[in-house]
N, C-alpha and C. Protein backbone atom coordinates (compact mmCIF):
# COMPACT_ATOMS: atom_id res chain seq x y z
N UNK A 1 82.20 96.62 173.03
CA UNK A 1 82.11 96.40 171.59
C UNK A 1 80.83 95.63 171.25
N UNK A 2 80.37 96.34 169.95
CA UNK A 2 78.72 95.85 169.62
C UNK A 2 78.65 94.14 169.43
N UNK A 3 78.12 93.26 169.80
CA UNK A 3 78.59 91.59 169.64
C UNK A 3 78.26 91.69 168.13
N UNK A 4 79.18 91.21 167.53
CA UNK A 4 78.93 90.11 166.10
C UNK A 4 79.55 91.52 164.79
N UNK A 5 80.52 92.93 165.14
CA UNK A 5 80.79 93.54 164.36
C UNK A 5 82.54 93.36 165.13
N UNK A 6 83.22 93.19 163.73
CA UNK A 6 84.81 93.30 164.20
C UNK A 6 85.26 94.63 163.72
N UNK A 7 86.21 95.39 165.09
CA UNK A 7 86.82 96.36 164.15
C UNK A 7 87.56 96.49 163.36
N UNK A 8 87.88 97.48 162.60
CA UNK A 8 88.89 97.75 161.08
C UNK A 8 90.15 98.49 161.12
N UNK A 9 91.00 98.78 160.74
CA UNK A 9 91.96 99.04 160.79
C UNK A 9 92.70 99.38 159.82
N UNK A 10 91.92 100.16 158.51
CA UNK A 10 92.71 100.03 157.05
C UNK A 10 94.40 100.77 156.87
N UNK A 11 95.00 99.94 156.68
CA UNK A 11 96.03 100.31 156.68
C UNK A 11 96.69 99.82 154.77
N UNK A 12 97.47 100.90 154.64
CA UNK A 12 98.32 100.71 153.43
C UNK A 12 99.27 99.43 153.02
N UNK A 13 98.53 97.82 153.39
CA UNK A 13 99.42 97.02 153.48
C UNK A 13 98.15 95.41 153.29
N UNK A 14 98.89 94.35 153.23
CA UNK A 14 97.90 93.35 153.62
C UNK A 14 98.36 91.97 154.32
N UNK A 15 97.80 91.80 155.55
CA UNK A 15 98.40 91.58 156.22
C UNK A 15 97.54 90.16 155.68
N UNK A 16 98.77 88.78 156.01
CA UNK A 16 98.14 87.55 155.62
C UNK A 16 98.12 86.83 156.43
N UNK A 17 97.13 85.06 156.84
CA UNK A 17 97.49 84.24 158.02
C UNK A 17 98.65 83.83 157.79
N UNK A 18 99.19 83.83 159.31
CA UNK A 18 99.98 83.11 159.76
C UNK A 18 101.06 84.19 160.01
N UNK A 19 100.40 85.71 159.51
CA UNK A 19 102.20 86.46 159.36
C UNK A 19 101.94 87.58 160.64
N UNK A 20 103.05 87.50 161.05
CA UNK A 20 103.34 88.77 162.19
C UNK A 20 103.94 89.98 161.82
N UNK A 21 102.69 91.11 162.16
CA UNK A 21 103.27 92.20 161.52
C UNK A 21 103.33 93.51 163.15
N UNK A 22 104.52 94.10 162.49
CA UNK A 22 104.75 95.51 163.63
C UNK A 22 104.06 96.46 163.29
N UNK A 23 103.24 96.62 164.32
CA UNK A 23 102.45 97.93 164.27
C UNK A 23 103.03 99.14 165.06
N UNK A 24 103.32 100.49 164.64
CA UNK A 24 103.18 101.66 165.90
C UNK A 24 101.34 102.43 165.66
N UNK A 25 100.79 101.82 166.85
CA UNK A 25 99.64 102.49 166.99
C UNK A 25 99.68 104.33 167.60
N UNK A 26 99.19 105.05 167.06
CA UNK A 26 99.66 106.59 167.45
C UNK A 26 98.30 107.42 167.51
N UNK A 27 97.37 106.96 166.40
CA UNK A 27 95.82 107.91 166.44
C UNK A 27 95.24 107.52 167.56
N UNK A 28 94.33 108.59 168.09
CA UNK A 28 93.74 108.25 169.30
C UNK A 28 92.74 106.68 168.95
N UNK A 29 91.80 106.93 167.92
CA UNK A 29 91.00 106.03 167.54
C UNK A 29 91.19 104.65 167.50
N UNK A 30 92.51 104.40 166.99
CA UNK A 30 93.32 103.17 167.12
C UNK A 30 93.81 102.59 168.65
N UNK A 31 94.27 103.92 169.18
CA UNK A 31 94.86 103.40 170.70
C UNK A 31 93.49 103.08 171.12
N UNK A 32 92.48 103.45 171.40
CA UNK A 32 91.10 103.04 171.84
C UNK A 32 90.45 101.94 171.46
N UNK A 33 90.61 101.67 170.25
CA UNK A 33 90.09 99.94 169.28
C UNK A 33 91.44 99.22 170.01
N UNK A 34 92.59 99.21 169.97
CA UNK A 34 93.62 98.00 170.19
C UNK A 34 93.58 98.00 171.71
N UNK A 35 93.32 99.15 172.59
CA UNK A 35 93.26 98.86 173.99
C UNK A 35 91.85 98.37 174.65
N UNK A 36 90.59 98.35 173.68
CA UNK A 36 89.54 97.62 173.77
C UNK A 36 89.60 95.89 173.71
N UNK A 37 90.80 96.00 172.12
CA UNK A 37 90.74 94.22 171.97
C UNK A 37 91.61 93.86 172.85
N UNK A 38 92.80 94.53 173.75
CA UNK A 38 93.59 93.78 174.66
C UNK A 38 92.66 93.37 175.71
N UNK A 39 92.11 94.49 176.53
CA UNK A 39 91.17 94.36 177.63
C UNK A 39 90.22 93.01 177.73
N UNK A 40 89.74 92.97 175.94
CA UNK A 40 88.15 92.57 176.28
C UNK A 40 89.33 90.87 175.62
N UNK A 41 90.61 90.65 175.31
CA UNK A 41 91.04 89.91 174.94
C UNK A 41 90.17 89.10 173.28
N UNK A 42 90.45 90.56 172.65
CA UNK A 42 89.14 90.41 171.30
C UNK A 42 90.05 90.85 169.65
N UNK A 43 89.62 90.16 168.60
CA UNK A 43 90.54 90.74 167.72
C UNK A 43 90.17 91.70 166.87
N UNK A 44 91.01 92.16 166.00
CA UNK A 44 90.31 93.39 164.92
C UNK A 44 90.52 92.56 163.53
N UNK A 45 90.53 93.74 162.47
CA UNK A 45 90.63 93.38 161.47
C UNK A 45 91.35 94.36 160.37
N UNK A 46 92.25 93.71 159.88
CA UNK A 46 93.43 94.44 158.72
C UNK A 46 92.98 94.37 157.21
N UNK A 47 92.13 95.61 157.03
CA UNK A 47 91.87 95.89 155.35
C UNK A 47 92.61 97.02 154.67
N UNK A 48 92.69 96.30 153.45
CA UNK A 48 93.83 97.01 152.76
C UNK A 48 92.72 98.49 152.71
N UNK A 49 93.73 99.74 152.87
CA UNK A 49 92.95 101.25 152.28
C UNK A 49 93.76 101.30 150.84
N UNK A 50 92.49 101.87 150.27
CA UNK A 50 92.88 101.95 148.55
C UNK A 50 91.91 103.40 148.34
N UNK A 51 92.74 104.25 148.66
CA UNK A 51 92.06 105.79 147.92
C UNK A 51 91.52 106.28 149.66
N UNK A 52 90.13 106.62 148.80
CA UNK A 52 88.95 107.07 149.93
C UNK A 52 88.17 105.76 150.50
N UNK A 53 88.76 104.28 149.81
CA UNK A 53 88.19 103.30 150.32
C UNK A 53 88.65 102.22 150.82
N UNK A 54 87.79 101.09 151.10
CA UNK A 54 89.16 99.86 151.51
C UNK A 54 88.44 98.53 150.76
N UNK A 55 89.44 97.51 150.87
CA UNK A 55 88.98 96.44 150.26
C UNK A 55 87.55 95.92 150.75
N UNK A 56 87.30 94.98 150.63
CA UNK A 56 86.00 94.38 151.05
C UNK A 56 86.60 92.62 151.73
N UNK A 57 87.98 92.50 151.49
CA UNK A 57 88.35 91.17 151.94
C UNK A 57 89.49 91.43 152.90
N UNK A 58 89.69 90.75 154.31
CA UNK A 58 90.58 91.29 154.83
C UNK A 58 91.05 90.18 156.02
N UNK A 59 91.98 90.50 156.64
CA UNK A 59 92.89 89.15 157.80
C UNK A 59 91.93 89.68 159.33
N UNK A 60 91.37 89.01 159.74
CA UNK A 60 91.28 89.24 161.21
C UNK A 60 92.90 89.48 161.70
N UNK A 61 93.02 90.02 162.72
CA UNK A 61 94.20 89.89 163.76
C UNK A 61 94.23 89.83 164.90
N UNK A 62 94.91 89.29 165.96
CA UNK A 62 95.00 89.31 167.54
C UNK A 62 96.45 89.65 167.49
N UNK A 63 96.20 90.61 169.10
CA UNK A 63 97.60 91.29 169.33
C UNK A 63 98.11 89.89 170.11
N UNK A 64 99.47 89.50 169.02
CA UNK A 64 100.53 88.73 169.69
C UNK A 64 101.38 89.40 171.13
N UNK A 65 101.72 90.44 170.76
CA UNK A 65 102.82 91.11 171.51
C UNK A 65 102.44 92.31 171.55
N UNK A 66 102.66 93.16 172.98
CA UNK A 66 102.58 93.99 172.79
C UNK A 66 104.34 94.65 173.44
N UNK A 67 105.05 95.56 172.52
CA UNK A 67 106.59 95.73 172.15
C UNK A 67 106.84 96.69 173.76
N UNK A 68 106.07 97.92 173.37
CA UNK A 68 106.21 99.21 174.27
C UNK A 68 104.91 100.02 174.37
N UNK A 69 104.61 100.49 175.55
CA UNK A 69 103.62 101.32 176.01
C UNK A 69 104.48 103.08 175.77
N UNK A 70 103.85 103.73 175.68
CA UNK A 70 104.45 105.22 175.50
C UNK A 70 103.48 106.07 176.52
N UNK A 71 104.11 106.70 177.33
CA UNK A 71 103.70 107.66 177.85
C UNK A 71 102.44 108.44 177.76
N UNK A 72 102.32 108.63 176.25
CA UNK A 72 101.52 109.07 175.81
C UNK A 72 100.44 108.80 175.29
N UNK A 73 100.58 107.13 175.11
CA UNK A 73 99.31 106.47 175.05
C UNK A 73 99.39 105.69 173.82
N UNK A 74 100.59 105.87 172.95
CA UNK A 74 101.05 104.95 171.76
C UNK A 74 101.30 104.28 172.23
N UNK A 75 101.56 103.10 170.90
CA UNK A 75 101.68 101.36 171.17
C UNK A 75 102.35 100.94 170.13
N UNK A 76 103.84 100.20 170.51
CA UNK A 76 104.14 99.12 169.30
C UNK A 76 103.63 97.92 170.08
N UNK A 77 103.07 97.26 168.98
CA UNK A 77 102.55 95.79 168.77
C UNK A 77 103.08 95.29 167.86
N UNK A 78 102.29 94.09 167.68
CA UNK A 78 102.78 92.63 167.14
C UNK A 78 101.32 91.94 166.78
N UNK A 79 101.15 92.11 165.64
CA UNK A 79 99.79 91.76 165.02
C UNK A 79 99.69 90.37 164.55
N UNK A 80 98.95 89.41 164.75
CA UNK A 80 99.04 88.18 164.26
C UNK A 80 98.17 87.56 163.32
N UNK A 81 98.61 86.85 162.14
CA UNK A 81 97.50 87.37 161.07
C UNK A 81 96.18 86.03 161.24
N UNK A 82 94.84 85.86 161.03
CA UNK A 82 94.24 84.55 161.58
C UNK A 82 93.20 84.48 160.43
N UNK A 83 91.73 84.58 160.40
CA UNK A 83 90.84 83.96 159.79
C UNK A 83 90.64 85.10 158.69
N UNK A 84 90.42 84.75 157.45
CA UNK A 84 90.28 85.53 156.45
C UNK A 84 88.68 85.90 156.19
N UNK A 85 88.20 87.17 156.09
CA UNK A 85 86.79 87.55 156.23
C UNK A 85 86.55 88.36 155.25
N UNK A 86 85.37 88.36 154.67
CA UNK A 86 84.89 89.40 154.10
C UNK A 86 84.18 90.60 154.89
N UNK A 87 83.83 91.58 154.07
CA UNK A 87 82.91 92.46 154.79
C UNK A 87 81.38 92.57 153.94
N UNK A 88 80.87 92.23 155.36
CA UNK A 88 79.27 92.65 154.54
C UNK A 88 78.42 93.66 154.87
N UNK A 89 78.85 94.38 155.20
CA UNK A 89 78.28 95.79 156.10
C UNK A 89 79.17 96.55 156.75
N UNK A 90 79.26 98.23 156.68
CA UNK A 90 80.01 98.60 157.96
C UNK A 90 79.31 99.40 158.82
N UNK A 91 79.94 100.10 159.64
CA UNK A 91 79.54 100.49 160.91
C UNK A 91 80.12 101.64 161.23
N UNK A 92 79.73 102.66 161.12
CA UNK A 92 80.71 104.25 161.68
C UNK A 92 79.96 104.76 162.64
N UNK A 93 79.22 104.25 163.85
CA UNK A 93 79.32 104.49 164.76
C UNK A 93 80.18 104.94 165.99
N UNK A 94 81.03 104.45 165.83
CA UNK A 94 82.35 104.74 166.82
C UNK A 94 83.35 105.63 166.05
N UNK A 95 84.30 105.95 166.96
CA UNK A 95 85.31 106.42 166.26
C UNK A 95 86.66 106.12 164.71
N UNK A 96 86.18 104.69 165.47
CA UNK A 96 86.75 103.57 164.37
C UNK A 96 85.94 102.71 163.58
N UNK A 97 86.35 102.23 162.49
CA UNK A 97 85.14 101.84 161.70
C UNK A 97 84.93 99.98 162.05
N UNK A 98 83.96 99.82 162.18
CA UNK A 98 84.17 98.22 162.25
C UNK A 98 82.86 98.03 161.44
N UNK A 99 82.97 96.42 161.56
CA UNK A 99 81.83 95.90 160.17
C UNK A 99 80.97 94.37 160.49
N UNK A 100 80.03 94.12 159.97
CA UNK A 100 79.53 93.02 160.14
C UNK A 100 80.58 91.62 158.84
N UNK A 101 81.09 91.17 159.62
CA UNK A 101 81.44 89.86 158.51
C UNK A 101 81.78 88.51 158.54
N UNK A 102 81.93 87.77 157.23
CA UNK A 102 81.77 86.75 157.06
C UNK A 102 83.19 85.89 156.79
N UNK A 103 83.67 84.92 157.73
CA UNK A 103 84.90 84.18 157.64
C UNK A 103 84.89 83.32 157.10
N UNK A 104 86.12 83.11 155.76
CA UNK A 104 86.01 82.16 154.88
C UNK A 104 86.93 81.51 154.55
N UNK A 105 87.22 80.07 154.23
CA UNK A 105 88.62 79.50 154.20
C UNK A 105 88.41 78.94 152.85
N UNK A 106 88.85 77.94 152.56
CA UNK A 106 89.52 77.41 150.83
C UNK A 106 88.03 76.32 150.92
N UNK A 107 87.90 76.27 149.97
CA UNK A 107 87.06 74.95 149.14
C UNK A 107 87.36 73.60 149.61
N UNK A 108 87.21 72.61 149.85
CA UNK A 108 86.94 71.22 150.00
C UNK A 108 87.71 70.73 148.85
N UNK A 109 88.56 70.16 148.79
CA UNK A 109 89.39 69.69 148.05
C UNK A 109 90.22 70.26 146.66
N UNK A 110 90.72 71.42 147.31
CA UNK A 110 91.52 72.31 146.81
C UNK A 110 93.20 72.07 147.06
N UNK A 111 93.34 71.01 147.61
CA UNK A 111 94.68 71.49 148.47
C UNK A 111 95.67 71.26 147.42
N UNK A 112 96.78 71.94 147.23
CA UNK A 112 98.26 72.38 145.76
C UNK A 112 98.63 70.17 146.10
N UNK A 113 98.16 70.12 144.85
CA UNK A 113 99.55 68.80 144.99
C UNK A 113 100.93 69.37 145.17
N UNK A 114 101.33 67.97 145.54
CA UNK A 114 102.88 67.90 146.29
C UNK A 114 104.12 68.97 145.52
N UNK A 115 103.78 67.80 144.08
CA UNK A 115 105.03 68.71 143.02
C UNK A 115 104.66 70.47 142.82
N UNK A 116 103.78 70.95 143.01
CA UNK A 116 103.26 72.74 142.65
C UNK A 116 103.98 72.92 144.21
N UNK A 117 103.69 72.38 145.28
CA UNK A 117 104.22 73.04 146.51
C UNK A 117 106.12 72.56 146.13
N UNK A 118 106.53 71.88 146.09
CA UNK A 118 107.67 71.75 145.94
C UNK A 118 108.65 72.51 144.95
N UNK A 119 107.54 73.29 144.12
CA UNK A 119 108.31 73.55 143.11
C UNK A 119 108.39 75.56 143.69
N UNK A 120 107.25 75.64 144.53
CA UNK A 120 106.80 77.17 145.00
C UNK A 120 108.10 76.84 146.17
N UNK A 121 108.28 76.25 146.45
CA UNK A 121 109.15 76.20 148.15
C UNK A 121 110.88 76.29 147.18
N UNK A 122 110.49 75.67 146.31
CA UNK A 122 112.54 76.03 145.45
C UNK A 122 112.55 77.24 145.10
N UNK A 123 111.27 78.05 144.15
CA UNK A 123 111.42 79.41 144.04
C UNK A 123 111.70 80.42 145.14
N UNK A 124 111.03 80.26 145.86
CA UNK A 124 110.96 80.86 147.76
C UNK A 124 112.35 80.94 147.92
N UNK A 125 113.23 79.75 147.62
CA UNK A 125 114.58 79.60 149.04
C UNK A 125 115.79 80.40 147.34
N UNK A 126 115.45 80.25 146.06
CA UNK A 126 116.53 81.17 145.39
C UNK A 126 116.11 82.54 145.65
N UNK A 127 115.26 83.13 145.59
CA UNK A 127 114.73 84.33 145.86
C UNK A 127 115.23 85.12 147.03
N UNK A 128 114.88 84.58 148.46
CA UNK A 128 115.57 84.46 149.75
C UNK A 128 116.63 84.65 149.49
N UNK A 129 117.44 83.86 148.63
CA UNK A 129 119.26 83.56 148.86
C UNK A 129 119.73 84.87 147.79
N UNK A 130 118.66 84.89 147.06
CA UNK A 130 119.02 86.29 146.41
C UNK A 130 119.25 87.63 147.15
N UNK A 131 118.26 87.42 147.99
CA UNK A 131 117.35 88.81 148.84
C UNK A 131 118.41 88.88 150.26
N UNK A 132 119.54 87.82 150.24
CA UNK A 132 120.14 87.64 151.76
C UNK A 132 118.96 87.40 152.61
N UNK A 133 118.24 86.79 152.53
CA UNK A 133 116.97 86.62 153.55
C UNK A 133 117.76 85.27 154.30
N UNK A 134 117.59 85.66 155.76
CA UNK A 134 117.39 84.15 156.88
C UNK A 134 116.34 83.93 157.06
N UNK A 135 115.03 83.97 156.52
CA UNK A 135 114.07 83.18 156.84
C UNK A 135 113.97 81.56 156.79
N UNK A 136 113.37 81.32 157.47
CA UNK A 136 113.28 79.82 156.85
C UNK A 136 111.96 79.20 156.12
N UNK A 137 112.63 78.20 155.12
CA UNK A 137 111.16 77.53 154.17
C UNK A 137 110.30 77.33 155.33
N UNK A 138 108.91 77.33 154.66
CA UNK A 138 107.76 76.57 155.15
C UNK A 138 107.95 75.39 154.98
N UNK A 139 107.60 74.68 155.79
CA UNK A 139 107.62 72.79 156.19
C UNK A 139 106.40 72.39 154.97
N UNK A 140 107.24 71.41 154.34
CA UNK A 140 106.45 70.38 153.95
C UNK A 140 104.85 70.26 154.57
N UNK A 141 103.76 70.19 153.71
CA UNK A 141 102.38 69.84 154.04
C UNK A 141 102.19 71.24 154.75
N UNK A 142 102.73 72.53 155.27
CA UNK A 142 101.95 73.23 156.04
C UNK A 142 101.11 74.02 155.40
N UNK A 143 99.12 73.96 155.90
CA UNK A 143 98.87 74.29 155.61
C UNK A 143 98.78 75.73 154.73
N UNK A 144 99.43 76.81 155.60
CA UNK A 144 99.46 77.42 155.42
C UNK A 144 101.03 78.45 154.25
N UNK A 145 101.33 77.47 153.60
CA UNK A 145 102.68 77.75 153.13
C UNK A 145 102.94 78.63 152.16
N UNK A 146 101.50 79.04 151.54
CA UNK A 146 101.28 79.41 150.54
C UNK A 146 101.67 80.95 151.21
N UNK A 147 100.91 81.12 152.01
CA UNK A 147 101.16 82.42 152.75
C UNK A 147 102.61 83.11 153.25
N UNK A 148 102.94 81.87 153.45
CA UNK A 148 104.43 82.21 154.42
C UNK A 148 104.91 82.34 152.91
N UNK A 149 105.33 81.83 152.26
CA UNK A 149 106.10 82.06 151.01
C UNK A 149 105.87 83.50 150.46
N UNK A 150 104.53 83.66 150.90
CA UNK A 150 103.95 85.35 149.69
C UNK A 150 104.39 86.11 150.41
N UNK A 151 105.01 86.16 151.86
CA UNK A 151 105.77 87.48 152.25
C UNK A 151 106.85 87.80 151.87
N UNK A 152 107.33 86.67 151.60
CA UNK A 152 109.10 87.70 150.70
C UNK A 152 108.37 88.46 149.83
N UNK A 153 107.41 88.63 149.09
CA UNK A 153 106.87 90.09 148.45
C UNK A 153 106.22 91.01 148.91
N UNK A 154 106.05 92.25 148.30
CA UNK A 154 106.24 93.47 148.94
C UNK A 154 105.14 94.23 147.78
N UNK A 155 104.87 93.12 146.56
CA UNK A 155 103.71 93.45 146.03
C UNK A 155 102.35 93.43 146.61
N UNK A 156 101.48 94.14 146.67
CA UNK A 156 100.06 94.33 147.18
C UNK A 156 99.20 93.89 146.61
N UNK A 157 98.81 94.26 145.34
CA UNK A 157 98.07 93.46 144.46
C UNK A 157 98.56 92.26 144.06
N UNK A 158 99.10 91.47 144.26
CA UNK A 158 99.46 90.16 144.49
C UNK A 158 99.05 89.22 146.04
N UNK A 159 99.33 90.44 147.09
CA UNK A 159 98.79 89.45 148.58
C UNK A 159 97.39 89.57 148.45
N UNK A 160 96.86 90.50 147.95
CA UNK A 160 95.66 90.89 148.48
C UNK A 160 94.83 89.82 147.00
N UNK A 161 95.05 89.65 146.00
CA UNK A 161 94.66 88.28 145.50
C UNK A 161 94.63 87.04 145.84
N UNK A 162 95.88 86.96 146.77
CA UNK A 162 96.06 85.62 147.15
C UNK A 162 95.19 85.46 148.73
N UNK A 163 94.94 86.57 149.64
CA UNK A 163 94.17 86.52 150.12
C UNK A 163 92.43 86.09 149.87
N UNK A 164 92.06 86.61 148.54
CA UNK A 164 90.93 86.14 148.55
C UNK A 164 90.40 84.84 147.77
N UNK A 165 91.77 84.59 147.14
CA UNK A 165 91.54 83.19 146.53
C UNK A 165 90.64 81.74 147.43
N UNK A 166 90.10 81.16 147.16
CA UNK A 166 89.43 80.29 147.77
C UNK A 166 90.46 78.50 147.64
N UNK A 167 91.46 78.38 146.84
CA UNK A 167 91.69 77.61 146.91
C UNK A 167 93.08 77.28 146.63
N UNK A 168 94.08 76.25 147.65
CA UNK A 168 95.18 76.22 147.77
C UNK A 168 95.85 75.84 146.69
N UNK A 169 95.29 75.11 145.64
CA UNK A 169 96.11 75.27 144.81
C UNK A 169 96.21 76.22 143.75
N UNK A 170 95.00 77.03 143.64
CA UNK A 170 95.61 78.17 142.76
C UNK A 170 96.16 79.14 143.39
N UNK A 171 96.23 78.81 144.69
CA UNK A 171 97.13 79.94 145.49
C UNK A 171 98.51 79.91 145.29
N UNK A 172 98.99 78.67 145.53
CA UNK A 172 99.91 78.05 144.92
C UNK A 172 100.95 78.50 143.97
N UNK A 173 99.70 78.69 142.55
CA UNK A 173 99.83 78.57 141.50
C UNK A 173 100.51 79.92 141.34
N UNK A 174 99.83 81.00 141.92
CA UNK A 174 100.34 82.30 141.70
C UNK A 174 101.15 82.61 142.44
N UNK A 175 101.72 82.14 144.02
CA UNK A 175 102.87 82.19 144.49
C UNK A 175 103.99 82.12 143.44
N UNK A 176 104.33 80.79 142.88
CA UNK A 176 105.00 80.08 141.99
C UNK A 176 105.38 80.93 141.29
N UNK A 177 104.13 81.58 140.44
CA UNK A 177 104.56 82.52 138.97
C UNK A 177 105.29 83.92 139.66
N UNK A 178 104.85 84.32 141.04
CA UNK A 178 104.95 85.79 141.33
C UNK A 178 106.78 85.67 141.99
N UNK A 179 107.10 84.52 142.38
CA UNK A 179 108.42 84.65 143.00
C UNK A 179 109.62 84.24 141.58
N UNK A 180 108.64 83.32 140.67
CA UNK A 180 109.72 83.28 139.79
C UNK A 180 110.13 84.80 138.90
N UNK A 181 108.72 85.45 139.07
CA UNK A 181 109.12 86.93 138.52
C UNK A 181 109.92 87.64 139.12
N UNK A 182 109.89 87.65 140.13
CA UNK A 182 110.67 88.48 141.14
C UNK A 182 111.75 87.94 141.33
N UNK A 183 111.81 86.96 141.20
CA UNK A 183 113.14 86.48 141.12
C UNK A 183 114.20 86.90 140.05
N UNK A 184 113.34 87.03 138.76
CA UNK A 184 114.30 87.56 137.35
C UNK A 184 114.45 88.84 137.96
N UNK A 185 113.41 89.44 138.21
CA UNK A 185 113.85 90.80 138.52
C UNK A 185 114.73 91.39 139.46
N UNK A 186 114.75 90.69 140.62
CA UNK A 186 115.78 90.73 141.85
C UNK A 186 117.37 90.74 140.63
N UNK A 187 117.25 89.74 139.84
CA UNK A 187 118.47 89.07 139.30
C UNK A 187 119.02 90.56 138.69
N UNK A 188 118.09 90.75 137.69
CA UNK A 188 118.64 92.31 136.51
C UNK A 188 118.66 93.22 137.86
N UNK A 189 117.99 93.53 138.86
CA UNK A 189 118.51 94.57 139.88
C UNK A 189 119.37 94.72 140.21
N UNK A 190 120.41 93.41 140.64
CA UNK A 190 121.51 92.91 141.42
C UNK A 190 122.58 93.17 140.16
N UNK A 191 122.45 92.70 138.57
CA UNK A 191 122.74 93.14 137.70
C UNK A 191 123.44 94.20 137.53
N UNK A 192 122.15 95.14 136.95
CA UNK A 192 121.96 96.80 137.14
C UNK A 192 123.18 97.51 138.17
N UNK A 193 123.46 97.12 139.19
CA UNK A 193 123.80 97.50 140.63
C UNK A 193 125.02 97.68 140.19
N UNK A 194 125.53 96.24 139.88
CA UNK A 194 126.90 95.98 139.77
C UNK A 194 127.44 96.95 138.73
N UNK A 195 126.46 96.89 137.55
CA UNK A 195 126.99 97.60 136.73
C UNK A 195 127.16 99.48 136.98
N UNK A 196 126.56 99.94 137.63
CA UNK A 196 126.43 101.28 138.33
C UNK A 196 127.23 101.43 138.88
N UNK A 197 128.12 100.30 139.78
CA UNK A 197 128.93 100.87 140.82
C UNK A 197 130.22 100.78 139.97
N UNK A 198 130.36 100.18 138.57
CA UNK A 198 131.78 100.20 137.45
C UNK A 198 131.49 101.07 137.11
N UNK A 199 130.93 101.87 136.54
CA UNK A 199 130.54 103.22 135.99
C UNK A 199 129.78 102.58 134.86
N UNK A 200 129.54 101.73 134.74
CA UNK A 200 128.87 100.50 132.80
C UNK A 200 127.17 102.09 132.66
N UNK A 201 127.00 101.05 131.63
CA UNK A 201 125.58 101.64 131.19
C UNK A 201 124.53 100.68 130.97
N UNK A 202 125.19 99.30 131.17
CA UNK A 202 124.00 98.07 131.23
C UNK A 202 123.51 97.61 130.08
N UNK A 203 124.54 98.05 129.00
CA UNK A 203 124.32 97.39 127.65
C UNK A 203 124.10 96.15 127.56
N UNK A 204 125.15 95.51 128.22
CA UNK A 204 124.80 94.14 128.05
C UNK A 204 123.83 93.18 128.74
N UNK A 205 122.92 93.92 128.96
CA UNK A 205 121.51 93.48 129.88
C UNK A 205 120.62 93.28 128.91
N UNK A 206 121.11 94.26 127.40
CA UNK A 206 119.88 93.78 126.33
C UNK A 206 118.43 94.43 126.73
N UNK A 207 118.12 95.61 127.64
CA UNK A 207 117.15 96.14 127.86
C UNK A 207 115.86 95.27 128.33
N UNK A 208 116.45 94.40 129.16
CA UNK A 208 115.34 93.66 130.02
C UNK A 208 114.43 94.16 130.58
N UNK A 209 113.16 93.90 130.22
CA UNK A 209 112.25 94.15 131.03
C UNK A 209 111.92 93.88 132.53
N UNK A 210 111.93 95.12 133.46
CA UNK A 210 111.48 94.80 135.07
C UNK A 210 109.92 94.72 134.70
N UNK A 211 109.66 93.60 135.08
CA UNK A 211 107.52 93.62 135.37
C UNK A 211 107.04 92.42 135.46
């Protein structure tokens, strides 16, 4: 691998620090990039694909785990999410695309006061208890909490903002707003549900808006 270009990996998803995601690797191109970074003990990089293109901001990753080898040369893994990078160039030389880039973390005195994290970590655990989730809260002070909290969503344009945000407390900030939404909405779903399985029509929901 060329020194100082990481490879890419655009996949329909966005993967954030600190989060472990399952991969089944199956294209040849991929089995060749992930059996390069095991070998050379080297990481890639997870950008969101959007169309014919991909983002420009994206998670480095190192293979945590690797699940099963296949016969055939597929791979489940265990992706681990680490330094957040931009891209400033790419590279289609190889089969797989990789890029020249630049790793970037939060601003110098950005970090969420206490009460915004405390108040994102209560939204997190009703949401969860909504969702039957066993996860557990993020700890007090961890850096990274902002992140762990934004995976109970399943919105994209929401991680992939909070990915490029530069600073923890407006990261924070939009955790906060995005779980209390989802939270109403989980609520009228769970709602909705009940009322479907009586035979109702959900009149008395008053035509709530999901959004």
């Amino acid at each position: 691998m060329t020194e100082g270009l990481l490879p890419l990996f655009p996949l329909e998803t966005v993967l954030l620090p600190g989060q472990r995601m399952a991969l089944h690797i199956f294209e040849e191109r991929y089995r060749e990039m992930i059996g390069e970074c095991l070998t050379g003990e080297q990481g890639f990089g997870i950008v969101r694909a959007q169309g014919r293109g991909i983002a420009r901001k994206g998670c480095a990753a190192t293979v945590a785990d690797v699940l099963k080898k296949y016969d055939d040369g597929r791979l489940d893994i265990v992706a681990m999410g680490e330094q957040r990078f931009e891209i400033l160039a790419l590279d289609d030389e190889r089969s797989f695309l990789r890029a020249k880039v630049r790793y970037y973390g939060d601003e110098p005195g950005t970090l969420a006061p206490a009460r915004l994290a405390e108040e994102a970590a209560a939204a997190w655990s009703e949401l969860n208890e909504l969702k039957g989730g066993e996860e557990e809260a993020a700890e007090a002070g961890d850096p990274e909490a902002s992140y762990r909290m934004a995976q109970i969503s399943e919105d994209l344009d929401f991680r992939q903002r909070l990915l490029e945000l530069r600073s923890d407390a407006e990261r924070m900030e939009l955790v906060l707003d995005q779980l209390r939404r989802e939270t109403r909405n989980e609520r009228v779903r769970q709602a909705m549900k009940k009322v479907v399985r009586s035979n109702g029509h959900g009149k008395h929901l008053g035509g709530t808006e999901i959004g």
